[in-house]
Protein backbone atom coordinates (compact mmCIF):
# COMPACT_ATOMS: atom_id res chain seq x y z
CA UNK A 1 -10.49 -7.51 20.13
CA UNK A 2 -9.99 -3.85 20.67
CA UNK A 3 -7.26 -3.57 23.63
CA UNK A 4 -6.55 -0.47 26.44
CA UNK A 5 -3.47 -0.10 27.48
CA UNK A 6 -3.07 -1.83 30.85
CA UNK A 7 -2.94 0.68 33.10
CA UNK A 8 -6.05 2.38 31.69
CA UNK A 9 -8.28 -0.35 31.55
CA UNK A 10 -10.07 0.25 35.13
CA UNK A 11 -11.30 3.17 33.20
CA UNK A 12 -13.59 0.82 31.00
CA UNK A 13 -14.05 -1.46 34.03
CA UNK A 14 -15.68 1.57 35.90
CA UNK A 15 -18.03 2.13 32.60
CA UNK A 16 -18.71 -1.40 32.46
CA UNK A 17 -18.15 -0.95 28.82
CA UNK A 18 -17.75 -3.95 26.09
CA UNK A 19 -15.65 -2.99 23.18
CA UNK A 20 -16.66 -5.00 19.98
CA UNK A 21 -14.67 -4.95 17.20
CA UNK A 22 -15.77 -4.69 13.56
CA UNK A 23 -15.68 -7.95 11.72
CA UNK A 24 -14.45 -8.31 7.99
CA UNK A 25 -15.52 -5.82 5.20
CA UNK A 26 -16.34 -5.73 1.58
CA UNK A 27 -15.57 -2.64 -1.04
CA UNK A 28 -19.35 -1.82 -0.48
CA UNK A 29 -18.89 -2.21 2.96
CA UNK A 30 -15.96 0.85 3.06
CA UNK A 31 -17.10 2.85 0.12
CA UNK A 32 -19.56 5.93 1.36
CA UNK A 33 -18.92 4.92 5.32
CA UNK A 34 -16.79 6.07 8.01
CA UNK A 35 -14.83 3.16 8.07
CA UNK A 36 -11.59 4.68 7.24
CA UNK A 37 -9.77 6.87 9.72
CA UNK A 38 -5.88 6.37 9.74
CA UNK A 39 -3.58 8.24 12.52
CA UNK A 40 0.03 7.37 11.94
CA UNK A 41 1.83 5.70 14.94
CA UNK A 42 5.07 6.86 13.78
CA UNK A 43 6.25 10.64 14.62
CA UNK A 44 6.42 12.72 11.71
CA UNK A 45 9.78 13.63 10.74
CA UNK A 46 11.47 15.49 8.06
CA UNK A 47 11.78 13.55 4.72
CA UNK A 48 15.26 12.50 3.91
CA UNK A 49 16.39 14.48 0.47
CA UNK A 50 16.22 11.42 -2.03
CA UNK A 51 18.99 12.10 -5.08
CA UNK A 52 17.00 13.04 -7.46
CA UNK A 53 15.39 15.26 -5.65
CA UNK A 54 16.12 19.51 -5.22
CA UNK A 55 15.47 21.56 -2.07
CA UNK A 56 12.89 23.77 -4.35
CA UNK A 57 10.75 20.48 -4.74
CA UNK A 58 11.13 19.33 -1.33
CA UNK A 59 10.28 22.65 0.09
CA UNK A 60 6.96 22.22 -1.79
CA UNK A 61 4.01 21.80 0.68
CA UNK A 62 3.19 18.76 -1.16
CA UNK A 63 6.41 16.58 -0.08
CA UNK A 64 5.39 17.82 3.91
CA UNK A 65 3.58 17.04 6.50
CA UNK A 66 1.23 19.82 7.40
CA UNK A 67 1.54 19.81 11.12
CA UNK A 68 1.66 17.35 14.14
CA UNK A 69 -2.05 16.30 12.88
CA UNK A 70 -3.81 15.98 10.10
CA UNK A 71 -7.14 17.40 9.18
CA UNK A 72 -9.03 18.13 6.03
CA UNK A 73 -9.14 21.94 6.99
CA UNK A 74 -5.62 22.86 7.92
CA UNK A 75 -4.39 21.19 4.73
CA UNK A 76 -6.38 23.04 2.71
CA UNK A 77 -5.15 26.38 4.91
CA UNK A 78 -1.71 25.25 4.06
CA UNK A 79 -1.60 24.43 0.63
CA UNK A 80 -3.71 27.95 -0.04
CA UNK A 81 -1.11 29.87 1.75
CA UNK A 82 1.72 28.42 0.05
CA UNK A 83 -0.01 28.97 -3.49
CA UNK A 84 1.15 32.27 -4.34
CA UNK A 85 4.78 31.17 -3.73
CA UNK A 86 4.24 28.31 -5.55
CA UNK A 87 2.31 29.18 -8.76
CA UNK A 88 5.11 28.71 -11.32
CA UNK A 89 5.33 24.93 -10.16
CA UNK A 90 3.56 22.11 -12.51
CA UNK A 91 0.52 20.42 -11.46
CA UNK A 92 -1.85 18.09 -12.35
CA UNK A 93 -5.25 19.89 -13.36
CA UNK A 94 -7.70 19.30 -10.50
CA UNK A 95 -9.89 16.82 -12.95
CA UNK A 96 -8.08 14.60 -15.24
CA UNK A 97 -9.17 11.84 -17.39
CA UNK A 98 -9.56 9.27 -14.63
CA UNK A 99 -10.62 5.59 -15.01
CA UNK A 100 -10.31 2.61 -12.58
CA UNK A 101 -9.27 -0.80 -14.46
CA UNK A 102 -9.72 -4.23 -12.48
CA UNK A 103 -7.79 -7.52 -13.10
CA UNK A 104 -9.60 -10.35 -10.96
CA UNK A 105 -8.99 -8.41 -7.52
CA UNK A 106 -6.33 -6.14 -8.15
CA UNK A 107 -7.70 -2.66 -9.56
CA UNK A 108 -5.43 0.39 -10.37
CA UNK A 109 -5.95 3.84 -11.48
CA UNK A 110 -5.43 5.18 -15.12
CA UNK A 111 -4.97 9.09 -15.52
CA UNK A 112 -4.37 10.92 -18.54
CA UNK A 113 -1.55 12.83 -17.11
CA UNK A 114 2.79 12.89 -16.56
CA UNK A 115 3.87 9.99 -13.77
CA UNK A 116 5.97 13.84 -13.03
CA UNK A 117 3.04 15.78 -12.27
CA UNK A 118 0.91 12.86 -10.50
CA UNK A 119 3.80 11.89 -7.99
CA UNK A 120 3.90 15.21 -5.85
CA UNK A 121 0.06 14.74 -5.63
CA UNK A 122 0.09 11.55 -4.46
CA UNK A 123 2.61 12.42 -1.45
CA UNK A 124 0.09 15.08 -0.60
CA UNK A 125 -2.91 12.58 -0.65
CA UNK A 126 -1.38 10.12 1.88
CA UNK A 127 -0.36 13.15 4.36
CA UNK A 128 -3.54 14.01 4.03
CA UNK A 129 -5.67 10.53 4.71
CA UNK A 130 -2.83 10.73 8.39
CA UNK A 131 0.17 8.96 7.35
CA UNK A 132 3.97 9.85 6.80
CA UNK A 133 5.77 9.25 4.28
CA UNK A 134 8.28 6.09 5.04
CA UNK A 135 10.16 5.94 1.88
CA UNK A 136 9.71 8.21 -1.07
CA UNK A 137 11.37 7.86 -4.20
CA UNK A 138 10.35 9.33 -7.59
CA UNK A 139 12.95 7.81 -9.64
CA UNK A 140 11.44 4.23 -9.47
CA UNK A 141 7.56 5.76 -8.67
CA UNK A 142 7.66 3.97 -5.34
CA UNK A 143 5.42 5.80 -2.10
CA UNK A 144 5.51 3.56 1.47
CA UNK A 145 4.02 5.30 4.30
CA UNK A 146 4.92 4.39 7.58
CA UNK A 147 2.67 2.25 9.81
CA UNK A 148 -0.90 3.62 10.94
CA UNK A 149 -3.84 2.59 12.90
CA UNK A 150 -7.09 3.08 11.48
CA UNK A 151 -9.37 4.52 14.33
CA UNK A 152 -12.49 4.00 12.38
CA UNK A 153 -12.22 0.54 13.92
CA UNK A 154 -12.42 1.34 17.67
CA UNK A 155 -16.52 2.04 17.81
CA UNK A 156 -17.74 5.23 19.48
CA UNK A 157 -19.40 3.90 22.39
CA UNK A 158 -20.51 5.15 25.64
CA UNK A 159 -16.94 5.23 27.09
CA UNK A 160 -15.81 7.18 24.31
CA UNK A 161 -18.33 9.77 24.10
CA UNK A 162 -18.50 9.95 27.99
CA UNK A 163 -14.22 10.23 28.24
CA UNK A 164 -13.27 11.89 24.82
CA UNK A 165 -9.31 12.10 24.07
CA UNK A 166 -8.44 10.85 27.23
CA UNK A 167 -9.39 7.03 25.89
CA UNK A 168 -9.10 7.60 22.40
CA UNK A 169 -5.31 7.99 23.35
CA UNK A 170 -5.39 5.32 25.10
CA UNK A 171 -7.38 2.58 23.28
CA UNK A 172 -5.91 0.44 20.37
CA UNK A 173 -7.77 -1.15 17.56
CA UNK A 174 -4.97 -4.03 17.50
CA UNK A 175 -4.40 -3.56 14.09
CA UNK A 176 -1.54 -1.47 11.50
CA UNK A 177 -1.63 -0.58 7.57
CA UNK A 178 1.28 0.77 6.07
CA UNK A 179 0.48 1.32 2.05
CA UNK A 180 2.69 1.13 -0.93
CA UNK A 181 1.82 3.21 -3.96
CA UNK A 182 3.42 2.47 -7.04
CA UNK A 183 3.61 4.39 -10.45
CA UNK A 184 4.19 3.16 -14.13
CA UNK A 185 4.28 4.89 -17.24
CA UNK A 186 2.02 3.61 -19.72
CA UNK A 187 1.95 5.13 -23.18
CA UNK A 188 0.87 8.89 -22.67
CA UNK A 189 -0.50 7.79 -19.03
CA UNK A 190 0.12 6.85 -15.64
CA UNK A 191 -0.86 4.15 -13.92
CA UNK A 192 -1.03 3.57 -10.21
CA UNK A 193 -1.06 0.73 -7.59
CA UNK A 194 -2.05 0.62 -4.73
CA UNK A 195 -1.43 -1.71 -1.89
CA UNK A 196 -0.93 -2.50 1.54
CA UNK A 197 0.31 -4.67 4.29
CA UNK A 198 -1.56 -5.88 7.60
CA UNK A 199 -0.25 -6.62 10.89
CA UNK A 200 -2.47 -7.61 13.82
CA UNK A 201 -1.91 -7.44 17.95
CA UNK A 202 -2.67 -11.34 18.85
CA UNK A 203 -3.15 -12.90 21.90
CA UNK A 204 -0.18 -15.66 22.46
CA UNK A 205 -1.52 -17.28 25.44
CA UNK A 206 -5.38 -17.99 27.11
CA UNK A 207 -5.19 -15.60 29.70
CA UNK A 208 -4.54 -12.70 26.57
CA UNK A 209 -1.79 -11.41 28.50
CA UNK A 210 0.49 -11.98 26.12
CA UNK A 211 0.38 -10.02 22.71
CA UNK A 212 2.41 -10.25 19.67
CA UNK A 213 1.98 -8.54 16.48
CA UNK A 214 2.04 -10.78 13.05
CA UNK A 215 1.39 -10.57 9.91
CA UNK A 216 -2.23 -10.45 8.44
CA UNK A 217 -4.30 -11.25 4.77
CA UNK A 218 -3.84 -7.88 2.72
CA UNK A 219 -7.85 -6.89 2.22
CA UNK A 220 -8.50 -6.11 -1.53
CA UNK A 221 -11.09 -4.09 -0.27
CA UNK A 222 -9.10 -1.91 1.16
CA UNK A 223 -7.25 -0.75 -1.61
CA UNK A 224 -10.33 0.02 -3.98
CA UNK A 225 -11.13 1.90 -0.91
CA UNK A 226 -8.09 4.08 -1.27
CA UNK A 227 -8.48 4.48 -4.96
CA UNK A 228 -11.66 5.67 -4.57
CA UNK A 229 -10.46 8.57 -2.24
CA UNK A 230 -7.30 9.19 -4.22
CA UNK A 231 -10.19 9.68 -7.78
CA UNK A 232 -11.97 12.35 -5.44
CA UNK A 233 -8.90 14.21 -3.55
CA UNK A 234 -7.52 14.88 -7.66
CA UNK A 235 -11.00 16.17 -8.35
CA UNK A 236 -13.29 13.64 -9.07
CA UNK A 237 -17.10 14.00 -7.03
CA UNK A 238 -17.32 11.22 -4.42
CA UNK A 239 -20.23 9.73 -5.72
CA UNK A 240 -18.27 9.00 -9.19
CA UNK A 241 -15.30 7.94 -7.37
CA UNK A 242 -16.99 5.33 -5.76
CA UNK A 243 -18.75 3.63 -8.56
CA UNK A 244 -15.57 3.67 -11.10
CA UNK A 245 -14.35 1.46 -7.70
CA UNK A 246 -17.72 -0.35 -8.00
CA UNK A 247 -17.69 -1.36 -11.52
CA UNK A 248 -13.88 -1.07 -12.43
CA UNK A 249 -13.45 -2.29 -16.27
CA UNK A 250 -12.16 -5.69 -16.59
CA UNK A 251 -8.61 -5.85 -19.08
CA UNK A 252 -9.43 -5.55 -22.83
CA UNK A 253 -8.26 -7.75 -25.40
CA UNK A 254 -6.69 -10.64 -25.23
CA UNK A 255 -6.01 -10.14 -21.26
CA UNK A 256 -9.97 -10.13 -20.87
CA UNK A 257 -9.96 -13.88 -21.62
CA UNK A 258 -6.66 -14.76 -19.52
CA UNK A 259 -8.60 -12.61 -16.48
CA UNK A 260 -11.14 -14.75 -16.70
CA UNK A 261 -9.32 -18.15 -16.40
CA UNK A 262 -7.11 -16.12 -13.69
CA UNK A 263 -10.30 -16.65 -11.73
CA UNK A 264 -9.81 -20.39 -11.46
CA UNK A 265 -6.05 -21.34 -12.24
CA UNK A 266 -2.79 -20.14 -10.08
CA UNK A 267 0.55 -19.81 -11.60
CA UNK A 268 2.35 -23.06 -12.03
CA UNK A 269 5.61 -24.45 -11.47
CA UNK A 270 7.96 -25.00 -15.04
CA UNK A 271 9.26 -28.71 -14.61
CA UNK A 272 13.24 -28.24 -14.99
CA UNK A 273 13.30 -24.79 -14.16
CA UNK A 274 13.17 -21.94 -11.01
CA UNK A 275 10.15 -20.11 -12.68
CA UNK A 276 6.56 -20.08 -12.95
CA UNK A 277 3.84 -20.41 -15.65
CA UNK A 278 1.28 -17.39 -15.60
CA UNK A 279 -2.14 -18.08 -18.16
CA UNK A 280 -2.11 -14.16 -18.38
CA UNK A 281 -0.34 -11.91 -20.90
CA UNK A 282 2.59 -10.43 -19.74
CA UNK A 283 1.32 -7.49 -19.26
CA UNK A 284 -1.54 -8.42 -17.25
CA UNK A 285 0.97 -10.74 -15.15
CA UNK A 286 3.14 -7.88 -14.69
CA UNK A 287 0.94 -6.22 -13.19
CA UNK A 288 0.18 -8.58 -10.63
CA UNK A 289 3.36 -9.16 -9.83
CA UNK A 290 4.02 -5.97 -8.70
CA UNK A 291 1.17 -5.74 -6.76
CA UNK A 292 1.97 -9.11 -5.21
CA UNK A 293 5.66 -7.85 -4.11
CA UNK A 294 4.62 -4.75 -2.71
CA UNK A 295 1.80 -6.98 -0.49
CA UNK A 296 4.38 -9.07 0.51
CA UNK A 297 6.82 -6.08 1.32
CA UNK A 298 9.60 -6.34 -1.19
CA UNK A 299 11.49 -3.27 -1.62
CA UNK A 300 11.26 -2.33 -4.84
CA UNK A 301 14.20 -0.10 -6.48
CA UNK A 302 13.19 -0.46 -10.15
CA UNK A 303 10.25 -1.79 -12.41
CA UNK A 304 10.03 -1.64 -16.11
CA UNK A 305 6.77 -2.44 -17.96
CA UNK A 306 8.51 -2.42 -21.52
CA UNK A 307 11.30 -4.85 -20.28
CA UNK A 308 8.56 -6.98 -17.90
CA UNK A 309 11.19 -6.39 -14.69
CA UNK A 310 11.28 -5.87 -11.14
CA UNK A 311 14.48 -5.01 -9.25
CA UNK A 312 13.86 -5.71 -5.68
CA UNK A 313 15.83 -6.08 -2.21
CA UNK A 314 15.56 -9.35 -0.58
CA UNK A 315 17.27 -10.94 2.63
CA UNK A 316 17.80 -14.78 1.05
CA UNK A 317 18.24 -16.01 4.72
CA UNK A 318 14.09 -15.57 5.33
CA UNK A 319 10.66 -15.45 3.96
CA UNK A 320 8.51 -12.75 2.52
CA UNK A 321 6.44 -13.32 5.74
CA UNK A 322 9.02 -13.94 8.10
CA UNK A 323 10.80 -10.66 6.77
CA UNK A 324 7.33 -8.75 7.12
CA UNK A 325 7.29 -9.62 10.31
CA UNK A 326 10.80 -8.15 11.51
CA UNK A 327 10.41 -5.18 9.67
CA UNK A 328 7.77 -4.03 11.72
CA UNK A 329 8.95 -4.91 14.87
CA UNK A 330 11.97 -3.10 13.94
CA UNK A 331 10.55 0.07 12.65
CA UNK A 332 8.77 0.50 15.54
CA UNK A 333 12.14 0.64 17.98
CA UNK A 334 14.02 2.74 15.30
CA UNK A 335 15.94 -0.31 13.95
CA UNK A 336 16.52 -1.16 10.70
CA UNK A 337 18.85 -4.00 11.17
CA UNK A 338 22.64 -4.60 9.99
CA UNK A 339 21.95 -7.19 7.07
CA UNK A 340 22.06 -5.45 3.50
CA UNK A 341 19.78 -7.45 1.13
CA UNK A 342 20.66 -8.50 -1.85
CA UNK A 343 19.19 -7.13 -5.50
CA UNK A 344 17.20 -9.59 -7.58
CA UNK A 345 15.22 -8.84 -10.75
CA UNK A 346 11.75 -10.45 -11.46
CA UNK A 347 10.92 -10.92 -15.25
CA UNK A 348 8.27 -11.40 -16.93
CA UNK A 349 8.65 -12.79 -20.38
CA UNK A 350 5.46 -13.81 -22.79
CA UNK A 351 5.19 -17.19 -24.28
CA UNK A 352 2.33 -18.90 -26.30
CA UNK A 353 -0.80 -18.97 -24.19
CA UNK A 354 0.08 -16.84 -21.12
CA UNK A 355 3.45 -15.80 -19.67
CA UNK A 356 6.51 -16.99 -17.76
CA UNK A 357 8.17 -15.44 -14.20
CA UNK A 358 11.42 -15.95 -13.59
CA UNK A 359 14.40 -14.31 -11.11
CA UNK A 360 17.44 -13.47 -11.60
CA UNK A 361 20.54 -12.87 -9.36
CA UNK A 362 22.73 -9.35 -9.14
CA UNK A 363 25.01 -11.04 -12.20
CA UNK A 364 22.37 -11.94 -14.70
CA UNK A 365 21.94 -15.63 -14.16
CA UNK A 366 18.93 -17.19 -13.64
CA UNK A 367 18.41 -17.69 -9.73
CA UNK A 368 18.40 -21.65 -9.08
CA UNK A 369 18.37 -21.89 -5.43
CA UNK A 370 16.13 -22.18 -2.24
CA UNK A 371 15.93 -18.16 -2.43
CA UNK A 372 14.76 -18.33 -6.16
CA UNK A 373 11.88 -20.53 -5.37
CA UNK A 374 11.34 -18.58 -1.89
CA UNK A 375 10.93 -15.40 -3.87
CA UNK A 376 8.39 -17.18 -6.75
CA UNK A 377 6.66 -18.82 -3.75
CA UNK A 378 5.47 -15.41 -2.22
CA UNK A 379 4.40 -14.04 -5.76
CA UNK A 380 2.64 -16.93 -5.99
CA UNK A 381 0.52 -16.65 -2.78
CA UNK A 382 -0.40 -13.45 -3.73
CA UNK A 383 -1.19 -13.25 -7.39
């Protein structure tokens, strides 16, 4: 239900307005509507310098945020003032060879270009679609924007036209994204991942006085959604964008036939052991697992598609939904807690007919415990 804040709600009272909210939605639903419109909640402010990072790349237009708003037409002033200082720089020709590859739900981009050259580009393509940049770091191809509200999802009624900014500052859609965009190296091209996490404003008693925020089903939707913008801010035309979404290749090869059994089995438990039992190749399963720890919010500091691994932070004292959870509240009061989690590593090794996950603690040894199975659990409701 979209919400005003409480002091301004005699204002829809006096319009004897009803506010409706949009129900679910479908790829084909999103793609070639107006139903994405993000404005970050979070104050942007200057990136922290990451290691492996200089001041001469920072500096670059593409690692800021181009103002205290963001709009189509005073990016595009920016980044063609800051061209002439900037022409010596690498980047990645406007149209590369782009393709969009689908296993079951999860769909990624392929381009024909450096992981190097595509990162900057991608930093530049979430400030543009209204976010900031949360966390940022090139060395392990990891982008997390902050939290954002898409405004697409409060409808332009009466009240809206009639009042303008005054309730569009003041209305909420009850719902925050923040996205996680990942980049691997595959052969002589990159691939990237994108996904998000949900968190919704829900009523806690009957009188709906009483809000809390929790955590929400990531929409798969959504994400084609953002590939499909991501193919046409690199260059591709809209129209082609939105149909390499629409009929994304399934995995060739011997992942092709573990895709299609993906439809209809789940990973499963290894009798004896702390790990699961994936029907897909490694590969494919790697894949997914990624995509399943960066739904569920794992940090990750390190993947490895050669080796099959993950290195990720994880608190072992909660859940992957439980941990969601806090980290939201927390971001949004500027806290980021006192508890440093601990590194585990995912891997994903192949055996005969599909693949096996297992985790492993900080020395090497196979993680046993509660927090072992915690971890596989999450994947698991995800993949």
């Amino acid at each position: 239900m979209l919400k005003l804040h409480t002091k301004f709600r005699f204002l829809a009272l006096a319009a004897g307005t009803t506010v409706v909210m949009a129900g679910c939605s479908t790829v084909d639903d999103l793609l070639g509507q107006d139903q994405v419109d993000y404005k970050s909640t979070v104050r942007a402010d200057p990136l922290s310098l990451p290691p492996d990072l200089s001041d001469t790349q920072i500096n670059n237009p593409q690692y800021s945020i181009t103002g205290n708003t963001t709009s189509a037409l005073a990016y595009n002033e920016s980044q063609e003032r800051a061209a002439a200082s900037n022409q010596g720089l690498n980047v990645l020709p406007e149209v590369a060879g782009m393709k969009v590859i689908r296993s079951g739900n999860t769909r990624w981009l392929q381009l024909d270009a450096d992981p190097n050259l595509v990162y900057p580009r991608l930093i530049s393509f979430w400030n543009n679609e209204g976010f900031t940049i949360n966390r940022d770091n090139p060395q392990a191809g990891i982008i997390e924007t902050d939290w954002a509200e898409n405004r697409a999802k409060i409808p332009g009624n009466f009240l809206r036209r009639a009042l303008g900014s005054i309730v569009d500052m003041v209305s909420d859609s009850g719902e925050r994204e923040r996205f996680t965009t990942r980049l691997e190296r595959y052969g002589n091209t990159t691939e990237v991942y994108i996904n998000h996490q949900r968190m919704v404003e829900t009523a806690m008693d009957r009188d709906g006085t009483t809000f809390k925020w929790l955590p929400a089903e990531e929409d798969p939707g959504l994400n084609a959604v953002m590939l499909s913008r991501l193919m046409a801010f690199l260059g591709a035309e809209e129209e082609r964008a939105q149909n390499a979404v629409r009929n994304a290749q399934e995995v060739s090869s011997s992942a092709s036939a573990g895709s299609a059994g993906a439809a209809t089995q789940q990973l499963s438990p290894i009798s004896g052991q702390t790990a699961l039992s994936s029907p897909l190749p490694a590969d494919d399963t790697w894949r997914r697992v990624g995509s399943s720890l960066n739904s569920a919010g794992f940090t990750i500091d390190e993947s490895d598609m050669a080796s099959g691994t993950y290195v990720i932070r994880y608190l072992d004292t909660d859940t992957g939904e439980k941990r969601q959870a806090s980290n939201f509240i927390s971001r949004l009061w500027g806290d980021e807690g006192n508890i440093t989690p601990a590194p585990y590593t995912i891997k994903v090794t192949p055996q005969a007919g599909g693949s096996v996950i297992s985790v492993f603690n900080k020395e090497g040894q196979a993680e046993d415990s509660t927090t072992g199975a915690r971890i596989l659990r999450v994947i698991a409701e995800r993949f």
